[in-house]
N, C-alpha and C. Protein backbone atom coordinates (compact mmCIF):
# COMPACT_ATOMS: atom_id res chain seq x y z
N UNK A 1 -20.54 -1.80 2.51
CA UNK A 1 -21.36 -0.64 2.70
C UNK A 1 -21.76 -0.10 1.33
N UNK A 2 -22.84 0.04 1.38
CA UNK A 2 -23.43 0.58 0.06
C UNK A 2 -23.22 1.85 -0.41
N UNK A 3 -23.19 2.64 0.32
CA UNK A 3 -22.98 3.92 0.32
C UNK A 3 -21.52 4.04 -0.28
N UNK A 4 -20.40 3.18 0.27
CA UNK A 4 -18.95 3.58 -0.43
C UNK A 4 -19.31 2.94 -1.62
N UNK A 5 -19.81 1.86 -1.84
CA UNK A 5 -19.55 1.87 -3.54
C UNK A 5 -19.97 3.15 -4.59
N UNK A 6 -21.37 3.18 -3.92
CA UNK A 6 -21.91 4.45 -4.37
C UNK A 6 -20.75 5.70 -4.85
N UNK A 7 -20.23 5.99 -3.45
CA UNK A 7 -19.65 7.09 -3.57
C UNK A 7 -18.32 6.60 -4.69
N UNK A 8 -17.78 5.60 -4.25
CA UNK A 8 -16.29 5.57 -5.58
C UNK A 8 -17.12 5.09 -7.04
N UNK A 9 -18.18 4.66 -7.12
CA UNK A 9 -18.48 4.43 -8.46
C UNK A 9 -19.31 5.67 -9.16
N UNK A 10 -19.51 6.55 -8.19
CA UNK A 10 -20.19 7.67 -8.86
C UNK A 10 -18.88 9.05 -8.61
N UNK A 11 -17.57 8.55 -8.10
CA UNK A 11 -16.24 9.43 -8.02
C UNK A 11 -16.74 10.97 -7.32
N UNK A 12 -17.81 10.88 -6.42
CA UNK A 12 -18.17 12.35 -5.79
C UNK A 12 -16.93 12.43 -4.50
N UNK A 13 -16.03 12.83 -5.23
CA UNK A 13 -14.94 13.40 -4.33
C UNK A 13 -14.40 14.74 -4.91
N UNK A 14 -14.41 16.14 -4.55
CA UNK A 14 -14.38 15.48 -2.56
C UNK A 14 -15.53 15.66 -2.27
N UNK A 15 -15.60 15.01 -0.70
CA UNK A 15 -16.79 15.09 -0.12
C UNK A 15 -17.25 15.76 1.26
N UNK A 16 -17.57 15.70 2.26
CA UNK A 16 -17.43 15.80 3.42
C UNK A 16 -18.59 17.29 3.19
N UNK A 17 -19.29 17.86 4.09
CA UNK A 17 -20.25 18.68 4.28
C UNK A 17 -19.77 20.07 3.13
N UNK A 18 -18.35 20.67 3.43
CA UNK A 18 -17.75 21.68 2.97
C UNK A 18 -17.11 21.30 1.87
N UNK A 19 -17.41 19.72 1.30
CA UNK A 19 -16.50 19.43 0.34
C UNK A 19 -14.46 19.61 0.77
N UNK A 20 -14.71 19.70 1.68
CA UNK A 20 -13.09 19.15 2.05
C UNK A 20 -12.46 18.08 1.93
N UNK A 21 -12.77 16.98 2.04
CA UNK A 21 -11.87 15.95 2.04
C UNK A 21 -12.05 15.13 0.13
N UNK A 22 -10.46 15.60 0.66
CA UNK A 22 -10.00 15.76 -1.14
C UNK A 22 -9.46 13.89 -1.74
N UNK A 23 -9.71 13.54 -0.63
CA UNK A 23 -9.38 11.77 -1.21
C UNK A 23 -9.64 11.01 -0.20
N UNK A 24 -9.68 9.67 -0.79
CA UNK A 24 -10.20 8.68 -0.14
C UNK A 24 -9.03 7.43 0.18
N UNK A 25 -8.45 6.89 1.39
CA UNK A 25 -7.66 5.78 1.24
C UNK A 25 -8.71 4.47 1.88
N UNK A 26 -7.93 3.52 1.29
CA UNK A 26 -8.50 2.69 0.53
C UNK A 26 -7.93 1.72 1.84
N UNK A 27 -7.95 1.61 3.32
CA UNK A 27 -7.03 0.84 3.71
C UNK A 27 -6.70 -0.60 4.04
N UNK A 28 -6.08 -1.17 4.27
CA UNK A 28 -5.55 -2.75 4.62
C UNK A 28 -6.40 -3.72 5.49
N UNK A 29 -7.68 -4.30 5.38
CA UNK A 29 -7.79 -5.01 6.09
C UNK A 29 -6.52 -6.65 6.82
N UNK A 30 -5.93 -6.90 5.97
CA UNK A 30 -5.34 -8.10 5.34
C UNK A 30 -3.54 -7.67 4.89
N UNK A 31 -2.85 -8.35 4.89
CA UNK A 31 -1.65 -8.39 4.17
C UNK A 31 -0.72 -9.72 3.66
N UNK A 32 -1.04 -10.02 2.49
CA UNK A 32 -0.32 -11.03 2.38
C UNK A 32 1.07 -10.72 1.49
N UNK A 33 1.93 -12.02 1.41
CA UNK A 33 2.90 -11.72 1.14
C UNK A 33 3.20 -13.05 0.75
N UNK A 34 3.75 -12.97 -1.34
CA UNK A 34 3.96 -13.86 -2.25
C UNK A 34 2.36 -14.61 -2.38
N UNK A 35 1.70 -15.26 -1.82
CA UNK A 35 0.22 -15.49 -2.37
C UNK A 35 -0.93 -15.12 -1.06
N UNK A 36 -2.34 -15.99 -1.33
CA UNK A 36 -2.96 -15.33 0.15
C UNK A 36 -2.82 -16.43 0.81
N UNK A 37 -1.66 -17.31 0.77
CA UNK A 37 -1.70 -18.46 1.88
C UNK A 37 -0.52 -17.85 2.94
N UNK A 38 -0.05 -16.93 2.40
CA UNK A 38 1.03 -15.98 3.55
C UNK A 38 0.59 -14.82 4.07
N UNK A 39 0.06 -15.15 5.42
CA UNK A 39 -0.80 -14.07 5.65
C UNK A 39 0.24 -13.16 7.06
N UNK A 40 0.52 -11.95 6.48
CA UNK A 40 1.71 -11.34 7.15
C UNK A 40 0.59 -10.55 8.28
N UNK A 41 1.40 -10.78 9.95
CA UNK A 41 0.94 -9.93 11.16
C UNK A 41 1.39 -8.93 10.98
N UNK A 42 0.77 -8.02 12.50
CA UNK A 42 1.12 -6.71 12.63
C UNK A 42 2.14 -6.04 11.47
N UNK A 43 1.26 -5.96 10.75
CA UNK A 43 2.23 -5.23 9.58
C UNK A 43 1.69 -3.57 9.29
N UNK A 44 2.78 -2.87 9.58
CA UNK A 44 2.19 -1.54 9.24
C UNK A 44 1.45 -1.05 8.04
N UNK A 45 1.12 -1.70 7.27
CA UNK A 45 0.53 -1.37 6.05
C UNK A 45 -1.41 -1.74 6.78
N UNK A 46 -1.36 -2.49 7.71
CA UNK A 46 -2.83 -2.54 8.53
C UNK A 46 -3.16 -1.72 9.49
N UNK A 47 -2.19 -0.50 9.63
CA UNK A 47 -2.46 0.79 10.25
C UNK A 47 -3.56 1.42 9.66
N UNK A 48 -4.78 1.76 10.45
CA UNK A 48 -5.69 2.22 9.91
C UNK A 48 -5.64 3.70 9.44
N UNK A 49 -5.16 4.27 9.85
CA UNK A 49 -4.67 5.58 9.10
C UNK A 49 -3.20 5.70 8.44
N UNK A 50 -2.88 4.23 7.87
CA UNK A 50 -1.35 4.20 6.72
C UNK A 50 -1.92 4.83 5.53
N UNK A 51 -1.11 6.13 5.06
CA UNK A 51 -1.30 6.93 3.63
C UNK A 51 -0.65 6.74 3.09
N UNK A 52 0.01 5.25 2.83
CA UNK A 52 0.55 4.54 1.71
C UNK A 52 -0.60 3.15 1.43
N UNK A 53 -1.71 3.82 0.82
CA UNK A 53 -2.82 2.86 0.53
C UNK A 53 -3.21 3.21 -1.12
N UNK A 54 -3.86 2.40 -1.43
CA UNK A 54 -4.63 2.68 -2.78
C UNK A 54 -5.53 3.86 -2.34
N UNK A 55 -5.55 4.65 -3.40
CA UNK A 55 -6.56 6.35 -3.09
C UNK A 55 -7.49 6.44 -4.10
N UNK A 56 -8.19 7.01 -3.92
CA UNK A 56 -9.15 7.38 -5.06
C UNK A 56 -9.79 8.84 -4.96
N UNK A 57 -9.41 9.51 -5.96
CA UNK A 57 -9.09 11.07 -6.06
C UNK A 57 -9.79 11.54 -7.48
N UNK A 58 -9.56 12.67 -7.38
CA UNK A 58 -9.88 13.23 -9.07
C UNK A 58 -8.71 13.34 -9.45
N UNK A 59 -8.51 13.19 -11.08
CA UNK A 59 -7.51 14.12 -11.58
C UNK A 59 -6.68 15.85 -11.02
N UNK A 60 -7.83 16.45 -11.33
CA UNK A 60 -7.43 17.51 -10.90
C UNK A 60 -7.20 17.69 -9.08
N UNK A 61 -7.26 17.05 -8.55
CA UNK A 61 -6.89 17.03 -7.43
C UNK A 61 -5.66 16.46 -7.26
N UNK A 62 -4.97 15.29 -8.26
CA UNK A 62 -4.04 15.17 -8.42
C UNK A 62 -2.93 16.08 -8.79
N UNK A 63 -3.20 17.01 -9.86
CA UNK A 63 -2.81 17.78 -10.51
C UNK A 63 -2.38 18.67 -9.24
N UNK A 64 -2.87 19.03 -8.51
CA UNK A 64 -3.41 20.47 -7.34
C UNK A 64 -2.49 19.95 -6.13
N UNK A 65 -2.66 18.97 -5.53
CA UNK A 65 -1.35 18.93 -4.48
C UNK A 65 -0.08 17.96 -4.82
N UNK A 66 -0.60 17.00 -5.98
CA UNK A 66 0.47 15.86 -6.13
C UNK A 66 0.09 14.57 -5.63
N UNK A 67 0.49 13.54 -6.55
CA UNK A 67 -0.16 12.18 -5.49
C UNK A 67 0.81 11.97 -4.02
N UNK A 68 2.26 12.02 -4.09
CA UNK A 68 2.91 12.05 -2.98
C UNK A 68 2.43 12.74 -1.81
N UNK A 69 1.46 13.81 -1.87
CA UNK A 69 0.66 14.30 -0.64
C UNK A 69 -0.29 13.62 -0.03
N UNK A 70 -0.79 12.71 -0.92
CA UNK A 70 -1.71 11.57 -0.09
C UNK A 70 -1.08 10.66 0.32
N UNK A 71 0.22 10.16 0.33
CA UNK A 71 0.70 8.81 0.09
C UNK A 71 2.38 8.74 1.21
N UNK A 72 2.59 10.45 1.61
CA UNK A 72 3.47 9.99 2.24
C UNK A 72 3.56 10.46 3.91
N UNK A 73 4.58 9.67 4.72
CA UNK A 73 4.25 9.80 6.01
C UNK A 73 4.78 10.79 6.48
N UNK A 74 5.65 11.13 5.47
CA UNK A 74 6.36 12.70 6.29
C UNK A 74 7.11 13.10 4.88
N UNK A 75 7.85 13.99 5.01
CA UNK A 75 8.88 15.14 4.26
C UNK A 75 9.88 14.17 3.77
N UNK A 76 9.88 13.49 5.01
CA UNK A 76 11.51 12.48 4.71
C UNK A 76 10.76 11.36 3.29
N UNK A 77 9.59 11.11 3.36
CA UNK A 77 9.34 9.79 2.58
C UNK A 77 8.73 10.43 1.18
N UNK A 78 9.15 11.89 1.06
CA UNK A 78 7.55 12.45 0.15
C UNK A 78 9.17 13.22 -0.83
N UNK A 79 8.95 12.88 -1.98
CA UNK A 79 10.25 13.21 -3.50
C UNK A 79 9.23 14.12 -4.04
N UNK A 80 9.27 15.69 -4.36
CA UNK A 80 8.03 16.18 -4.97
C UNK A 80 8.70 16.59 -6.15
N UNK A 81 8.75 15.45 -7.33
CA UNK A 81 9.63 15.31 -8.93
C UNK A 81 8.09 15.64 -9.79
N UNK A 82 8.29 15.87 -10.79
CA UNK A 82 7.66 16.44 -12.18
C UNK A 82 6.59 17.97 -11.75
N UNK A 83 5.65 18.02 -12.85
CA UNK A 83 4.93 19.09 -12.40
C UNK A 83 4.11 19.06 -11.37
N UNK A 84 3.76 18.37 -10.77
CA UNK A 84 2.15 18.05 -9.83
C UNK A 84 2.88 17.68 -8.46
N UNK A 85 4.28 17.65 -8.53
CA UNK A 85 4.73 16.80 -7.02
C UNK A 85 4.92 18.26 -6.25
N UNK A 86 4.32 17.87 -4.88
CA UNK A 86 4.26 18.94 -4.06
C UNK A 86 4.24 17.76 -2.90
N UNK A 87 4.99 18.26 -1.60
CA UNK A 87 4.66 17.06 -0.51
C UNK A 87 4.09 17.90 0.97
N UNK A 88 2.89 18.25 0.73
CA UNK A 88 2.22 19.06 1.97
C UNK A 88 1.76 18.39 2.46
N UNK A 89 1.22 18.56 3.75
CA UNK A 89 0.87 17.46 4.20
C UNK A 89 -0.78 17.40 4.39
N UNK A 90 -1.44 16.23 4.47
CA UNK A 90 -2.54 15.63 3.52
C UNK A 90 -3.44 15.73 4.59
N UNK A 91 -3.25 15.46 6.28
CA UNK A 91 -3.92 14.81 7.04
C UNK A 91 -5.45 15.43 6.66
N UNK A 92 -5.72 16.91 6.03
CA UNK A 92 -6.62 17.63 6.46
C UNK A 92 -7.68 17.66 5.05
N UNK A 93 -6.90 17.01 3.95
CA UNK A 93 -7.28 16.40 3.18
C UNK A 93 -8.38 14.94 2.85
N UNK A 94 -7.41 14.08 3.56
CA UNK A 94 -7.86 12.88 3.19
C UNK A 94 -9.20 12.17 4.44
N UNK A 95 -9.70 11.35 3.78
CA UNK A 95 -10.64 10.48 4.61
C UNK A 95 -10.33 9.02 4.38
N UNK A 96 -10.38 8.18 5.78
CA UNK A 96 -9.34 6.37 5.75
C UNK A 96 -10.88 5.75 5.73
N UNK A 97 -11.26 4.75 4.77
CA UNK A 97 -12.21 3.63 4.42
C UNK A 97 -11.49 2.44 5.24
N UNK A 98 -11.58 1.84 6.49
CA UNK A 98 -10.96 1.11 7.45
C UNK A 98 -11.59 -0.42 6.50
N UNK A 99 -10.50 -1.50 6.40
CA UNK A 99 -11.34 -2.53 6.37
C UNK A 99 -11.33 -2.64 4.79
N UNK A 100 -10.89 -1.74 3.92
CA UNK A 100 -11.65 -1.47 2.21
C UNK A 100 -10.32 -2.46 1.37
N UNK A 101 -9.68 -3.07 1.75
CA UNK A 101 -8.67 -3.57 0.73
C UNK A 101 -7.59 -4.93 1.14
N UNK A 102 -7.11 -5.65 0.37
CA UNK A 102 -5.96 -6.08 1.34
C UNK A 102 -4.49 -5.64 0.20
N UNK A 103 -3.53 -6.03 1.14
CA UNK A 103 -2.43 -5.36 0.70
C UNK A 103 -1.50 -6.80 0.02
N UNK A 104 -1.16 -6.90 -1.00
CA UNK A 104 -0.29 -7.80 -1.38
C UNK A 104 0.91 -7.57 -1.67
N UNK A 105 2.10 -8.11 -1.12
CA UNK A 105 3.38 -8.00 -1.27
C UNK A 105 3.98 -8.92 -2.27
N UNK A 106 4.45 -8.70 -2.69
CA UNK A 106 5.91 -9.69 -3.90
C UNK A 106 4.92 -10.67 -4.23
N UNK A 107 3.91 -10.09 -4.95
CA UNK A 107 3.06 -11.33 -5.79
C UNK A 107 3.32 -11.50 -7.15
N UNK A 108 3.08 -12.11 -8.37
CA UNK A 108 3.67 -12.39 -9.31
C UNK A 108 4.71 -13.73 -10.12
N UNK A 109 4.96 -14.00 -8.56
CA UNK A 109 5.99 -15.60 -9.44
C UNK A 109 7.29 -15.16 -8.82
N UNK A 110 8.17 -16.18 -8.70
CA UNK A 110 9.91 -16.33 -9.00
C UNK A 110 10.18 -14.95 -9.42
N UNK A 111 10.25 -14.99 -10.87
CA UNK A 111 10.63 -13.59 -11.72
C UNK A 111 10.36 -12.56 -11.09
N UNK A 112 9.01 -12.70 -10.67
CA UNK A 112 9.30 -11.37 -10.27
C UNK A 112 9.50 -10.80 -8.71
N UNK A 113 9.54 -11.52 -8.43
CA UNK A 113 9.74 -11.48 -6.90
C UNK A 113 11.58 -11.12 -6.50
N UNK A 114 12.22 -11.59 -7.59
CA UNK A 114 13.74 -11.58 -7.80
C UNK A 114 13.86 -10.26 -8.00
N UNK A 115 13.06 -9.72 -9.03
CA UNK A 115 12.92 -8.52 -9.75
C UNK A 115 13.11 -7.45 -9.05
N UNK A 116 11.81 -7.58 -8.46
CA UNK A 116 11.80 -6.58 -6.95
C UNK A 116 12.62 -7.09 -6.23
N UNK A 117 12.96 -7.58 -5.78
CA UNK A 117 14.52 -7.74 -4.54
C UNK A 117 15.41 -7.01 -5.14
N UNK A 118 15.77 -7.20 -6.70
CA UNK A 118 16.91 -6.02 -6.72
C UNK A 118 16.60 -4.70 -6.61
N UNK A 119 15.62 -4.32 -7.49
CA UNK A 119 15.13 -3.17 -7.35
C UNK A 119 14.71 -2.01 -6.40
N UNK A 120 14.45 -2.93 -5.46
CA UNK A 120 14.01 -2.53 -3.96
C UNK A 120 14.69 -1.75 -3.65
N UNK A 121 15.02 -0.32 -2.16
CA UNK A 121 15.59 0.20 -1.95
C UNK A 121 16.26 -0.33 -0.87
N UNK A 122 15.14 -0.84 0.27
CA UNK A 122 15.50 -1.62 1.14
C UNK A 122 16.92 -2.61 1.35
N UNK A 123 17.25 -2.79 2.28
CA UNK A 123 18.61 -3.47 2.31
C UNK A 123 18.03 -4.78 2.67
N UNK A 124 18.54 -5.89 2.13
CA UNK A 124 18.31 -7.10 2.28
C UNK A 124 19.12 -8.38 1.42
N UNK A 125 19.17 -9.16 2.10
CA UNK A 125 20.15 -10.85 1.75
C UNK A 125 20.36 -10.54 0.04
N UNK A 126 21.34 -10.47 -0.37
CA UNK A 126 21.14 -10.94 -1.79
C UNK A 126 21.14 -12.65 -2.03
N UNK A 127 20.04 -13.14 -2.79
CA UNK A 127 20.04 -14.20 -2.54
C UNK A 127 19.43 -14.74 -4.22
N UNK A 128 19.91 -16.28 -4.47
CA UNK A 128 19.74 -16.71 -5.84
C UNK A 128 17.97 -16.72 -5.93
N UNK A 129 18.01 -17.72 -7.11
CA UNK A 129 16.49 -18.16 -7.91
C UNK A 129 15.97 -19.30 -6.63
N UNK A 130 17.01 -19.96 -6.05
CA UNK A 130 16.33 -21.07 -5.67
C UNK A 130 16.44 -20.63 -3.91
N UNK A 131 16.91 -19.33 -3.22
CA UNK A 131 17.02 -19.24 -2.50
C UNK A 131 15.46 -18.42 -2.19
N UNK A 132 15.04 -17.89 -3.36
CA UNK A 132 13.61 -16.71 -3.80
C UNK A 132 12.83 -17.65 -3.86
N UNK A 133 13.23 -19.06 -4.14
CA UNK A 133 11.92 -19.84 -4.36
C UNK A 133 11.51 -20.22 -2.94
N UNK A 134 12.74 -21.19 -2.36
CA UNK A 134 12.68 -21.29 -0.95
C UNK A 134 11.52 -20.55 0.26
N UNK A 135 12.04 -19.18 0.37
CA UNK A 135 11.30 -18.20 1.12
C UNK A 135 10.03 -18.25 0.40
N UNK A 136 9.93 -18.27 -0.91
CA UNK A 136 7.94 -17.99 -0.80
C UNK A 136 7.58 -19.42 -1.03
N UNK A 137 7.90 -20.54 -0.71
CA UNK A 137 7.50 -21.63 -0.54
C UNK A 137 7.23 -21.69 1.27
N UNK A 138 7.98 -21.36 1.74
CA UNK A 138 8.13 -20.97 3.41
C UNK A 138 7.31 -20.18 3.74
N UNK A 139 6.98 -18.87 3.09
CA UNK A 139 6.41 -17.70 3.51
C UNK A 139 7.17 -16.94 4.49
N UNK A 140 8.71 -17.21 3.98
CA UNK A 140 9.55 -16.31 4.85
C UNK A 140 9.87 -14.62 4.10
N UNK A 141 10.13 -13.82 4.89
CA UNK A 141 10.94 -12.71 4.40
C UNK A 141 12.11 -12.58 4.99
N UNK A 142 13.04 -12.40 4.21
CA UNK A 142 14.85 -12.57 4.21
C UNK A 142 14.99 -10.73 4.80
N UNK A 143 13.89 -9.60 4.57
CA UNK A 143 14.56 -8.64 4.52
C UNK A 143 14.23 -8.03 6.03
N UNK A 144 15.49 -7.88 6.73
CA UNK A 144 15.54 -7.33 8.14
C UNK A 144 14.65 -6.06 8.61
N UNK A 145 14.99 -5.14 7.27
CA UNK A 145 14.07 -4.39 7.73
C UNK A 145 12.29 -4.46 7.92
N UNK A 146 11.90 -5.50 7.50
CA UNK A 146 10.59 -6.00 7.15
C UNK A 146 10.82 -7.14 7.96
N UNK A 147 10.68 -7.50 9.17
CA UNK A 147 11.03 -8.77 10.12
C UNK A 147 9.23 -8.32 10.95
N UNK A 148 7.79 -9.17 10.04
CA UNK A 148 6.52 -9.22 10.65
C UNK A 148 6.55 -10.72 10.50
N UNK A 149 5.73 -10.88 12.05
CA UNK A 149 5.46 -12.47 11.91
C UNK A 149 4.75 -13.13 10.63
N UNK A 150 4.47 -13.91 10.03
CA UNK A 150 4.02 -14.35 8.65
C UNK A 150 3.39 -15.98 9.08
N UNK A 151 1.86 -15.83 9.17
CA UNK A 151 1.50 -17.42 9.45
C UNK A 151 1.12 -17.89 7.86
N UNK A 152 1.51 -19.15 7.88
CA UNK A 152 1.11 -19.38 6.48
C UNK A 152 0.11 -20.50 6.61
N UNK A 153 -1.08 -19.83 6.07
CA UNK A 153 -2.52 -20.89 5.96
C UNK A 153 -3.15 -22.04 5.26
N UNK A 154 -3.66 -22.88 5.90
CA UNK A 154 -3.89 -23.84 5.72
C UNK A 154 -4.51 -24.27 4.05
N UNK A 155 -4.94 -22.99 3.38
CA UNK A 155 -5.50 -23.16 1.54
C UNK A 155 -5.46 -21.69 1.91
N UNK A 156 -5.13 -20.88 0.80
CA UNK A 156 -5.49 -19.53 0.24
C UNK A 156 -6.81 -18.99 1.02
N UNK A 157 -6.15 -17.60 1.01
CA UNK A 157 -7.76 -16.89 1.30
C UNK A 157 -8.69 -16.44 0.18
């Protein structure tokens, strides 16, 4: 659509008649996971109104509610740390671009895919180098709480 490039390359946010809607998410057509030959199902990140998407905002709008106000699903998921974190809630804020992105999980290589496994908060297998290689050679995910079907395609998307 011509019009959204327009609008994110010329950053006229906010927008909406009254100038209300204070950001834009960016959401999931797609989700892959380790390259685009792992193409992960029903995955909540392809919820068309998920506000854990890429946003595109002003600064000072950042500044004014916090990025965690666009980005989280509730109180429980929203940490409002340094000066700008505030966790109100966004719905009346934001506007969802359906279709505008895909979402990539544990991309990067071995390294770093290990990386993030520890790091992660999530509970899941601790598992070696060759057990990390395994799964993204498979296009499996080891972590229970993240159990989405995953078809893995015939060449990259």
């Amino acid at each position: 659509n011509s019009q959204v490039v327009r609008l994110l390359h010329e950053c006229e946010i906010p927008i909406g008649e009254s100038e209300e809607r204070h950001v834009v998410h960016l959401s999931a057509i797609s989700h892959f996971l380790y390259t685009t030959q792992c193409r992960v199902q029903n995955s909540p990140w392809l919820s068309p109104a998920n506000p854990r998407t890429p946003v595109a905002l002003k600064m000072e709008t950042m500044w004014r509610f916090g990025l965690n106000t666009f980005q989280s699903f509730s109180d429980h998921y929203c940490f409002p740390e340094g000066p700008y974190g505030t966790c109100e809630s966004h719905d009346m804020y934001a506007i969802f671009f359906p279709c505008a992105a895909w979402h990539l999980s544990s991309f990067g290589g071995l390294e770093t895919v290990a990386q993030k496994r520890s790091d992660n908060a999530d509970s899941y297998t601790e598992a070696d180098h060759d057990d990390v290689a395994d799964l993204m050679r498979s296009c499996r995910e080891s972590n229970e709480e993240r159990d989405y079907p995953i078809t893995r395609l015939p060449q990259p998307a």
